[in-house]
C-alpha atoms as a PDB file:
ATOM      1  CA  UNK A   1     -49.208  20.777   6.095  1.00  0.00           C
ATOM      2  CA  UNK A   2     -49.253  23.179   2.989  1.00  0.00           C
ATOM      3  CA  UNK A   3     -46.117  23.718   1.746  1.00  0.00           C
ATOM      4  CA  UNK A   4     -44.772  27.328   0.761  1.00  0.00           C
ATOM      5  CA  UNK A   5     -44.979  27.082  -2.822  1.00  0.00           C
ATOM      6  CA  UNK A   6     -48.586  25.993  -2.587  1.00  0.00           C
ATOM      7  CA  UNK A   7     -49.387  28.936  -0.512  1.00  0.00           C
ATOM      8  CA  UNK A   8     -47.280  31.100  -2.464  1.00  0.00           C
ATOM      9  CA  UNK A   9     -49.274  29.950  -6.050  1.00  0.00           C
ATOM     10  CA  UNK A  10     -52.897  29.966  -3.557  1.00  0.00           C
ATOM     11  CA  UNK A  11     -52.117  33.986  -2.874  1.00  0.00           C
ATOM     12  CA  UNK A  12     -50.880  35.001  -6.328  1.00  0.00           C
ATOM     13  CA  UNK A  13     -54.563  34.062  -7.494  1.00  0.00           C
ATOM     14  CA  UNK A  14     -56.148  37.505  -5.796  1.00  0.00           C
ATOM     15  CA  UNK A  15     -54.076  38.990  -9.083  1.00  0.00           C
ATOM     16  CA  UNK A  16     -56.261  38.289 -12.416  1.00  0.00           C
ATOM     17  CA  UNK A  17     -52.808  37.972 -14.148  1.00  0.00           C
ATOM     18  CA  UNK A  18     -51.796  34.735 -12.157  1.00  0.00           C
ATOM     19  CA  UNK A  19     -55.437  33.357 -12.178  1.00  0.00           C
ATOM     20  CA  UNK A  20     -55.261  33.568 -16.229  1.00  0.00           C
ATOM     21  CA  UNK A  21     -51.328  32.018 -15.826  1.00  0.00           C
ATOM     22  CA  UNK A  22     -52.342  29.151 -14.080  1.00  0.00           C
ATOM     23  CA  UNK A  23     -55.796  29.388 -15.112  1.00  0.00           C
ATOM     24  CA  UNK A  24     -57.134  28.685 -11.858  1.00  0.00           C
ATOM     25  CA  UNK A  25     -59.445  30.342  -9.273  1.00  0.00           C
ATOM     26  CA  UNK A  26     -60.307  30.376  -5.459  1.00  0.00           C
ATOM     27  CA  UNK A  27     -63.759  29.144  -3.866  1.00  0.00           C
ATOM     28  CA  UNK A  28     -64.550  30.077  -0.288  1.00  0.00           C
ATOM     29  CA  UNK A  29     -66.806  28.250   2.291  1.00  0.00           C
ATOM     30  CA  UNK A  30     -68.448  24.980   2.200  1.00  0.00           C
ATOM     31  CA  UNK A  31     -71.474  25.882   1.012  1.00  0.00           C
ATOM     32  CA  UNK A  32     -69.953  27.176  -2.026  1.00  0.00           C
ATOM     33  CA  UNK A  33     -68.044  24.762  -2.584  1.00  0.00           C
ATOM     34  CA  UNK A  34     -70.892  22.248  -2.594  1.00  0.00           C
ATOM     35  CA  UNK A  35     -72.084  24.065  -5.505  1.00  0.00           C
ATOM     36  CA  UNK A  36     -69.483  24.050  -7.383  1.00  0.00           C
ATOM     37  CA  UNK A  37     -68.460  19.987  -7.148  1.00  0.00           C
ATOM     38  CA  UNK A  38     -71.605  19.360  -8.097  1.00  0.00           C
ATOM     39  CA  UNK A  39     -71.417  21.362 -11.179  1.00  0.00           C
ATOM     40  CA  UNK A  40     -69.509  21.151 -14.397  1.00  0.00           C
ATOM     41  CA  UNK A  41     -66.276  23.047 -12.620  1.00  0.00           C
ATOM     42  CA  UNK A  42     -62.947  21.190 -12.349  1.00  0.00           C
ATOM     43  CA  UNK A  43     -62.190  20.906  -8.694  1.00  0.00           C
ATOM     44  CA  UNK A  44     -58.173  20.730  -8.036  1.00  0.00           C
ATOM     45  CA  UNK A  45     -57.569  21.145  -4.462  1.00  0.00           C
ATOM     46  CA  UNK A  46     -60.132  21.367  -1.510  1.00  0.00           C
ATOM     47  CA  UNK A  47     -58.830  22.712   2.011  1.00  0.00           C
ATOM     48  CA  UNK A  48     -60.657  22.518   5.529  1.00  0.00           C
ATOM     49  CA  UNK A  49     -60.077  22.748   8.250  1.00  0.00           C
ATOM     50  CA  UNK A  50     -63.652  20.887   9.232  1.00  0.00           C
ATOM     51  CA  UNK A  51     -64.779  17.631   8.161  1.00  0.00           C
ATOM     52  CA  UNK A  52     -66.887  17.721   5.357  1.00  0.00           C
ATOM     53  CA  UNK A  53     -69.699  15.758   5.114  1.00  0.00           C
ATOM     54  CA  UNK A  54     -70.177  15.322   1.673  1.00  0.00           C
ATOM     55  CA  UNK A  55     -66.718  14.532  -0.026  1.00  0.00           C
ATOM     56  CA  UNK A  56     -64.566  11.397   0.981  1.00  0.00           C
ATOM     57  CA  UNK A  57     -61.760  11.829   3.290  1.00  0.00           C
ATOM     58  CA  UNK A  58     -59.110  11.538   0.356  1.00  0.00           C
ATOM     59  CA  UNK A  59     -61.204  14.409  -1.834  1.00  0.00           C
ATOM     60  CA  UNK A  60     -59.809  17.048   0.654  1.00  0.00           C
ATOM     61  CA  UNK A  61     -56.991  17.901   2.943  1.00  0.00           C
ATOM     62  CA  UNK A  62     -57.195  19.032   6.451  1.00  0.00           C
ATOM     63  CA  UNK A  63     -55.350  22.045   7.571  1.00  0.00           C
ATOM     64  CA  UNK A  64     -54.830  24.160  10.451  1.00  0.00           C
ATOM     65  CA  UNK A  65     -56.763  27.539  10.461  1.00  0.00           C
ATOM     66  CA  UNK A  66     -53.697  29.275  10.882  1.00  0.00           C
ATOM     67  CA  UNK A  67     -52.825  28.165   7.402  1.00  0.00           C
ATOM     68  CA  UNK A  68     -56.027  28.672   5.988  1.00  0.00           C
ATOM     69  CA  UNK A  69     -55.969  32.193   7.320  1.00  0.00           C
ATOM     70  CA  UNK A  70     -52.821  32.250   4.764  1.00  0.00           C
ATOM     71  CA  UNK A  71     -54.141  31.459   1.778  1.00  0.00           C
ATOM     72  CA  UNK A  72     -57.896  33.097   2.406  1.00  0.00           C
ATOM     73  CA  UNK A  73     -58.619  36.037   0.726  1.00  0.00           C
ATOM     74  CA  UNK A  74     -61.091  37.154   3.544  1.00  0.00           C
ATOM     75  CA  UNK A  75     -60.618  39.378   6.889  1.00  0.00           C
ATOM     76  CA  UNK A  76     -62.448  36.752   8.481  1.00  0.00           C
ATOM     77  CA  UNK A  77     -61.761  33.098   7.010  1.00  0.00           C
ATOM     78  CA  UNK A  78     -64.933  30.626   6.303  1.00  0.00           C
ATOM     79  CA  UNK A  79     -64.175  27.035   7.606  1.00  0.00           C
ATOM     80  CA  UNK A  80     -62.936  26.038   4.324  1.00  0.00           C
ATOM     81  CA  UNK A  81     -60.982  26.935   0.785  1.00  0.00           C
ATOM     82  CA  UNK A  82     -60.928  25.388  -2.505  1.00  0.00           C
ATOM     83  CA  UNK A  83     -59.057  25.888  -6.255  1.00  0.00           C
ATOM     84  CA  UNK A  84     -60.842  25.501  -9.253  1.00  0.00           C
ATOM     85  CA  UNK A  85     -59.722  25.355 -13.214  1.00  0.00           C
ATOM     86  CA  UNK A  86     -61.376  28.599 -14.939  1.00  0.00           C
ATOM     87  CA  UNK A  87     -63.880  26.935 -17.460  1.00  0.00           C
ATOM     88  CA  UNK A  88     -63.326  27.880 -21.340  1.00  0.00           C
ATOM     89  CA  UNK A  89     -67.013  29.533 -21.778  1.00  0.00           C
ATOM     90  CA  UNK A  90     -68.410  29.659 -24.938  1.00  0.00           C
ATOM     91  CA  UNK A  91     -71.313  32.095 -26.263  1.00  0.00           C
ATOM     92  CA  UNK A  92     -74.644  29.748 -26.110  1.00  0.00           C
ATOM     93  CA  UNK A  93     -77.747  30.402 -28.105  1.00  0.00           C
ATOM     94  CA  UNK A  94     -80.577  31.036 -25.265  1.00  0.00           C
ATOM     95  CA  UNK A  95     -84.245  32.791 -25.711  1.00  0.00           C
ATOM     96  CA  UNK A  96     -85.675  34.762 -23.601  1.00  0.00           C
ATOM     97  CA  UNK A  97     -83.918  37.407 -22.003  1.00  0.00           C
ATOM     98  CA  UNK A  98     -79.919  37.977 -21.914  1.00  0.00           C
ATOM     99  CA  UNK A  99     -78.278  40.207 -19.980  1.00  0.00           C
ATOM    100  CA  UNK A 100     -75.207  41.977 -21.134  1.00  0.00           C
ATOM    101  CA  UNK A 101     -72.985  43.780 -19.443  1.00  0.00           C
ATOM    102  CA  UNK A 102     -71.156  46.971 -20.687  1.00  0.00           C
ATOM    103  CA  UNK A 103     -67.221  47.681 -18.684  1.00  0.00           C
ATOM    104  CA  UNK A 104     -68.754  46.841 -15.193  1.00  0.00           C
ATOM    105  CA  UNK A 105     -65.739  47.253 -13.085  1.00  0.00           C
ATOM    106  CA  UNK A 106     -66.889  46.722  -9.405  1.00  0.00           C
ATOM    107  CA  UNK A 107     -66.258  42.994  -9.155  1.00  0.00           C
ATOM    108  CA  UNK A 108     -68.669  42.958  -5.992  1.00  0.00           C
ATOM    109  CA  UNK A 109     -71.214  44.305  -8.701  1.00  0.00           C
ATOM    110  CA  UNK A 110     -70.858  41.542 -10.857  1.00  0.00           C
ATOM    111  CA  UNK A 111     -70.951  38.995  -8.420  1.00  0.00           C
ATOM    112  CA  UNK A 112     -74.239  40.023  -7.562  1.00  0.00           C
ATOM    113  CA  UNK A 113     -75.421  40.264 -10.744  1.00  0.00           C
ATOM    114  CA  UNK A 114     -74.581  37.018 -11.596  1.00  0.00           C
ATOM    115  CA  UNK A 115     -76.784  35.959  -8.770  1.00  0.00           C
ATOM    116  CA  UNK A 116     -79.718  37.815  -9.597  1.00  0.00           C
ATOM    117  CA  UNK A 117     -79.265  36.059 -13.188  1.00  0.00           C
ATOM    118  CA  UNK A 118     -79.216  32.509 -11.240  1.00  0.00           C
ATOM    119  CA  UNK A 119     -82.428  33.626  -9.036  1.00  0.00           C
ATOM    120  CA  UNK A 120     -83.992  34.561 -12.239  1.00  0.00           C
ATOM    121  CA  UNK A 121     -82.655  31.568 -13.773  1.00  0.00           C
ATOM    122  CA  UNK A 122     -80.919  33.143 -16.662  1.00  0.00           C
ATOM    123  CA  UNK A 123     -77.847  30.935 -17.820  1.00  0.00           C
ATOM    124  CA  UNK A 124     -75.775  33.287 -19.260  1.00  0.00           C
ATOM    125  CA  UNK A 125     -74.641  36.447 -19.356  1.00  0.00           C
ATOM    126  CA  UNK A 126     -72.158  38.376 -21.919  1.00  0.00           C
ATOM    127  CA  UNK A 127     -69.627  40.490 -20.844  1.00  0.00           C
ATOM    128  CA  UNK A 128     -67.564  42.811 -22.319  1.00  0.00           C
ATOM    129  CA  UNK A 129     -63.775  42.302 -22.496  1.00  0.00           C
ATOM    130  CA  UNK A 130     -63.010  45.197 -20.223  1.00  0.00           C
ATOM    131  CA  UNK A 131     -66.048  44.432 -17.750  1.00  0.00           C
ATOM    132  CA  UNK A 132     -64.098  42.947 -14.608  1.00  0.00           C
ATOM    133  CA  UNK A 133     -63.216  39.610 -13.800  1.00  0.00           C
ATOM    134  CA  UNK A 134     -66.120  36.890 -12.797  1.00  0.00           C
ATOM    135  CA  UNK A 135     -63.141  34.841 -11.006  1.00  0.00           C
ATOM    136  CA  UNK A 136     -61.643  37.788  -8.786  1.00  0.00           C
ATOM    137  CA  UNK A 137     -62.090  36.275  -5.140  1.00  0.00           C
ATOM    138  CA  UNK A 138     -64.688  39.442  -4.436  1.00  0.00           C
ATOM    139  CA  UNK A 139     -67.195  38.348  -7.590  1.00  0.00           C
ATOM    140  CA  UNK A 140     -66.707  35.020  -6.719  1.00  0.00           C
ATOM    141  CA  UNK A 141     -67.635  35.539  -2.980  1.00  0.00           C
ATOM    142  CA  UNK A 142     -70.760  38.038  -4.203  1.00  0.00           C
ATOM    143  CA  UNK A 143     -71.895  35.156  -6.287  1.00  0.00           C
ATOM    144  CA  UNK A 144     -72.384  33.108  -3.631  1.00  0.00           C
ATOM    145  CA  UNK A 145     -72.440  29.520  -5.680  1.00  0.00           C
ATOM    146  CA  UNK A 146     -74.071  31.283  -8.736  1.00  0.00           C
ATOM    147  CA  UNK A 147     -71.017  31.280 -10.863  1.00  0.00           C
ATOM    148  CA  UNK A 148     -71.709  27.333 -10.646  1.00  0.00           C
ATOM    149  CA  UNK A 149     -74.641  27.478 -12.858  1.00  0.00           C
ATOM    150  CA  UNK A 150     -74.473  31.039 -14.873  1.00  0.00           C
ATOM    151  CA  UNK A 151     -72.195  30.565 -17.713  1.00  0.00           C
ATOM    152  CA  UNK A 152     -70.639  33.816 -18.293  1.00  0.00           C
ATOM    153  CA  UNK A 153     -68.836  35.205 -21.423  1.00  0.00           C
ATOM    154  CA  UNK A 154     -66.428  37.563 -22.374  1.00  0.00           C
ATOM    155  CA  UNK A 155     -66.805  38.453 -25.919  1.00  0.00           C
ATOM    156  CA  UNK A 156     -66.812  41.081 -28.688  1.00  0.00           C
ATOM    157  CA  UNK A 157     -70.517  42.552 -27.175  1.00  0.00           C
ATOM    158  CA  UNK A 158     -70.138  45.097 -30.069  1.00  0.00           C
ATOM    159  CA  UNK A 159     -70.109  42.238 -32.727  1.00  0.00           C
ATOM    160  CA  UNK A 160     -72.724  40.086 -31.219  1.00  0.00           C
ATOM    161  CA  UNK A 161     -75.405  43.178 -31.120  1.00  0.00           C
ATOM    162  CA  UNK A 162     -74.263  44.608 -34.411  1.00  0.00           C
ATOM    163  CA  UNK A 163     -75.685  41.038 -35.702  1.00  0.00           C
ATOM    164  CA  UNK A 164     -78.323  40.412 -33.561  1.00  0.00           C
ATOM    165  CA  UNK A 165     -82.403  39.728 -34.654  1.00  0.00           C
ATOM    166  CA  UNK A 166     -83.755  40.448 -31.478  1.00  0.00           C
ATOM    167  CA  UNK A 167     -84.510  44.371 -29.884  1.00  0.00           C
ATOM    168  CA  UNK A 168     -81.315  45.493 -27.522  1.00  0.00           C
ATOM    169  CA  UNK A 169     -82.678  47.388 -24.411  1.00  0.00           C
ATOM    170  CA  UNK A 170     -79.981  49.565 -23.239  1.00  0.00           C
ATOM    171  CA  UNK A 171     -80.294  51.043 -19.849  1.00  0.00           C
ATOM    172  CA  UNK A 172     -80.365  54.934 -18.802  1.00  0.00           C
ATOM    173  CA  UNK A 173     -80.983  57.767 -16.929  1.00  0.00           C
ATOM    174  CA  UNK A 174     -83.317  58.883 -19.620  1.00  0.00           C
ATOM    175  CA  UNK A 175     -85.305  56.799 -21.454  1.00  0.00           C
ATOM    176  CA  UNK A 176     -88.394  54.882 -22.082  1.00  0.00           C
ATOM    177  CA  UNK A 177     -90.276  54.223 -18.620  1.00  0.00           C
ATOM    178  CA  UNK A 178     -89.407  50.650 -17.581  1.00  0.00           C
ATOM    179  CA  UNK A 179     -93.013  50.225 -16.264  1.00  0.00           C
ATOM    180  CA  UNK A 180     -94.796  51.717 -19.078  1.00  0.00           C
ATOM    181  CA  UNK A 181     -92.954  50.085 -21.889  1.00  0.00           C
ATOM    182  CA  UNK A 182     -94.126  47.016 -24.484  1.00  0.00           C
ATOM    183  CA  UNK A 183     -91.621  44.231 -23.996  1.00  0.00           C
ATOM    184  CA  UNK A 184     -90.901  41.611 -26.384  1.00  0.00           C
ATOM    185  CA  UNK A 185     -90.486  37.927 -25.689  1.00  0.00           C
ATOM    186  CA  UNK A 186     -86.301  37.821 -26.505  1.00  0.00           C
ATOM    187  CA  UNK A 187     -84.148  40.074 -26.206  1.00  0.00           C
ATOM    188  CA  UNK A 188     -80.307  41.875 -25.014  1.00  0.00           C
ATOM    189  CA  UNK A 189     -80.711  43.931 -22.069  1.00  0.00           C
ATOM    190  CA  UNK A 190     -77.812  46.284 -21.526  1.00  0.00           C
ATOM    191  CA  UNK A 191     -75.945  47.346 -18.341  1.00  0.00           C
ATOM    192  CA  UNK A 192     -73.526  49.982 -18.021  1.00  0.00           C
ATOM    193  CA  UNK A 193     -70.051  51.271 -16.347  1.00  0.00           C
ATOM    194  CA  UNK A 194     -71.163  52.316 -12.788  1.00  0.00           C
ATOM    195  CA  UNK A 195     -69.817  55.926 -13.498  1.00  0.00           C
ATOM    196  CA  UNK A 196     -70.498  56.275 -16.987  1.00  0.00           C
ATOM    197  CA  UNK A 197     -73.562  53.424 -17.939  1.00  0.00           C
ATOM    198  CA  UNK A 198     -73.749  52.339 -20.908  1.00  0.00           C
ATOM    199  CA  UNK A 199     -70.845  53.382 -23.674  1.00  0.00           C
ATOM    200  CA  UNK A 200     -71.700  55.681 -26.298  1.00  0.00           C
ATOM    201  CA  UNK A 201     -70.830  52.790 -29.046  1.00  0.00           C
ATOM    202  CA  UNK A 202     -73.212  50.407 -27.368  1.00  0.00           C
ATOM    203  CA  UNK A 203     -75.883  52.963 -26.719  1.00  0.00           C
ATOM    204  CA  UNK A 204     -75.825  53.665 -31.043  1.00  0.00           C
ATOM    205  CA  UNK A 205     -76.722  49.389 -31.474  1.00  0.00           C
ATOM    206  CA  UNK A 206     -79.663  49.636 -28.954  1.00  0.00           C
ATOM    207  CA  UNK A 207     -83.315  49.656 -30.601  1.00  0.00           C
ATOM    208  CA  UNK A 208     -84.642  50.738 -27.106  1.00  0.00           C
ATOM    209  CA  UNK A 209     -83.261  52.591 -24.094  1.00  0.00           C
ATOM    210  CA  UNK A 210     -84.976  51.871 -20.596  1.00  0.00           C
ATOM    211  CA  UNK A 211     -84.955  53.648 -17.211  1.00  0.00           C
ATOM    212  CA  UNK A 212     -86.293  53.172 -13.826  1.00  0.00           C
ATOM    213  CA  UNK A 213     -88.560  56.055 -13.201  1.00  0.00           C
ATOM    214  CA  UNK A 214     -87.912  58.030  -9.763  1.00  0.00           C
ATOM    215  CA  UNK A 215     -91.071  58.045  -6.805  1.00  0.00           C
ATOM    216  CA  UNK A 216     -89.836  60.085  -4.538  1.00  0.00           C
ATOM    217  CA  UNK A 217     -91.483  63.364  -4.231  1.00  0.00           C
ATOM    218  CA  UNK A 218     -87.808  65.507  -4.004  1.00  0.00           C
ATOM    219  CA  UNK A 219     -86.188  63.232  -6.464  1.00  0.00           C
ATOM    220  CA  UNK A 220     -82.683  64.012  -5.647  1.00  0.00           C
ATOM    221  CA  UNK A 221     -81.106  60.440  -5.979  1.00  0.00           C
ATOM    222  CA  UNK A 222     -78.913  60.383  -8.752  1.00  0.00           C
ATOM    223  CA  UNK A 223     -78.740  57.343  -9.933  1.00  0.00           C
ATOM    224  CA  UNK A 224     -78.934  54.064  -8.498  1.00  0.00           C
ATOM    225  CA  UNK A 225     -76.251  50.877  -8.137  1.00  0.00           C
ATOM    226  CA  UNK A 226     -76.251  48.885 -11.486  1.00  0.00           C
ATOM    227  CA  UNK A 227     -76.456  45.826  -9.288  1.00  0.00           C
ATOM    228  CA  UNK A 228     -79.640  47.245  -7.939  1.00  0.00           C
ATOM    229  CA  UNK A 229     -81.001  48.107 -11.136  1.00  0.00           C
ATOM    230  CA  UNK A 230     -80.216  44.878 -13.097  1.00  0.00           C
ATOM    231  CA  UNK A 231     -82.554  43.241  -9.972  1.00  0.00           C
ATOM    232  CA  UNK A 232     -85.201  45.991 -10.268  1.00  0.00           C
ATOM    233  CA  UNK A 233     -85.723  45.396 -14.216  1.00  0.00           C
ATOM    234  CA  UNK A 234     -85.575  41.865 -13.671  1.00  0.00           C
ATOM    235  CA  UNK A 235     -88.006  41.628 -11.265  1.00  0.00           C
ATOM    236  CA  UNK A 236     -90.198  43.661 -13.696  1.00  0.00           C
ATOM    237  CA  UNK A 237     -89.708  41.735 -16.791  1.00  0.00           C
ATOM    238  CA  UNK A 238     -90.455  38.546 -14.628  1.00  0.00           C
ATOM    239  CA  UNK A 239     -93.558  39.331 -13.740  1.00  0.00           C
ATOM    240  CA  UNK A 240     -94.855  40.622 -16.003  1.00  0.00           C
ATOM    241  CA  UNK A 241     -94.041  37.127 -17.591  1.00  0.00           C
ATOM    242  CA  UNK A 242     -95.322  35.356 -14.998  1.00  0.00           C
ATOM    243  CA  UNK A 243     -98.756  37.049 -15.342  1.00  0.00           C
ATOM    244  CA  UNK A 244     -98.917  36.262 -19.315  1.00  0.00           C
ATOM    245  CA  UNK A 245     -98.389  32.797 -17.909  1.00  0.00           C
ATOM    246  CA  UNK A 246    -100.991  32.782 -15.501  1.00  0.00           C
ATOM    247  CA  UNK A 247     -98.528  32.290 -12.532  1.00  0.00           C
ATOM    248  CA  UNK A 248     -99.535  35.723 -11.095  1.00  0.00           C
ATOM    249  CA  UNK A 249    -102.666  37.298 -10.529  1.00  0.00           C
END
């Protein structure tokens, strides 16, 4: 059985103030947490309430589901839970492109976004310090697995693009058409607050400033999710990669 203080320390880690105490986070679902014990992640405590195929009997405990209903942070449970030590991330030197992203506050936005990076294999991404947590239960649950192999930063963004050699593409309702414009090989690309995009001190360190041309003959939409977005550019900047490469025709 789990005993109350471990279910008491398991809830406290919805709040980002007890995940940074005990610097520890929540995984849901087998097939998440697959992904993450065969990563780099420190893996503290595993709870199922199903045998799991791929871990030894004494790598997990079995519980009840009424007591994983008490420490799950979902309406409707998965079959299994586990806790994991946050990772001390480190800014990494990459080329190609690197997204960074500007006070993103919907945490379901960011897990996604960190799963578009991982489709798009992009290892890192660099947040800033008042973007929202990558380990609140919702990112975590958007990422699906991704946060396993996207290392993500929070950091001084300011700093890093003040000093950077490479272009910064900052993102916009008005701007350079994302379709039209000369990309280079490396470079930032910028994604804003989902109210108020990209912050008028970032904005002033971008070289460029992109946006995603509307279609539509009335044109009314104003604006689009920056989740959506992030996948829209990347999907553009791919390919036209992959067609320099000779991987599309």
């Amino acid at each position: 059985m789990l005993s109350a203080s471990k279910i008491k320390l398991i809830q406290s880690l919805s709040k980002k103030k007890y995940r940074q105490k005990y610097n520890l986070f929540v995984v849901e679902g087998i097939k998440s947490i697959k992904e993450f014990c065969f990563s780099q992640f420190s893996v503290k405590n595993i709870f199922s309430t199903v045998p799991i195929s791929f871990l030894d009997e004494n790598q997990y405990q079995m519980i009840s589901f009424e007591e994983l209903k008490k420490i799950s942070f979902l309406t409707t449970p998965h079959d299994a839970l586990a806790v994991l030590e946050i990772p001390q991330n480190s800014n990494n030197s990459y080329s190609g492109i690197q997204l960074v992203l500007d006070e993103i506050q919907d945490p379901g936005n960011l897990g996604t976004i960190i799963r578009l990076a991982d489709w798009y294999g992009i290892k890192q991404i660099l947040c800033s310090k008042g973007t929202t947590d990558a380990y609140n239960p919702k990112a975590v649950q958007s990422a699906m697995g991704s946060l396993s192999r996207v290392n993500v930063v929070y950091t001084d963004i300011a700093e890093i693009l003040t000093n950077s050699n490479i272009p910064v593409m900052g993102t916009d309702m008005k701007g350079e058409n994302l379709y039209t414009t000369d990309l280079p090989e490396n470079f930032y690309v910028v994604m804003g607050n989902e109210g108020n995009g990209v912050s008028d001190e970032i904005k002033s360190l971008c070289t460029h400033t992109l946006t995603i041309p509307r279609f539509g003959l009335e044109q009314k939409t104003e604006s689009l999710n920056v989740a959506m977005s992030t996948g829209i550019i990347l999907s553009e900047f791919y390919s036209r990669a992959a067609k320099l490469n000779g991987n599309i025709k």
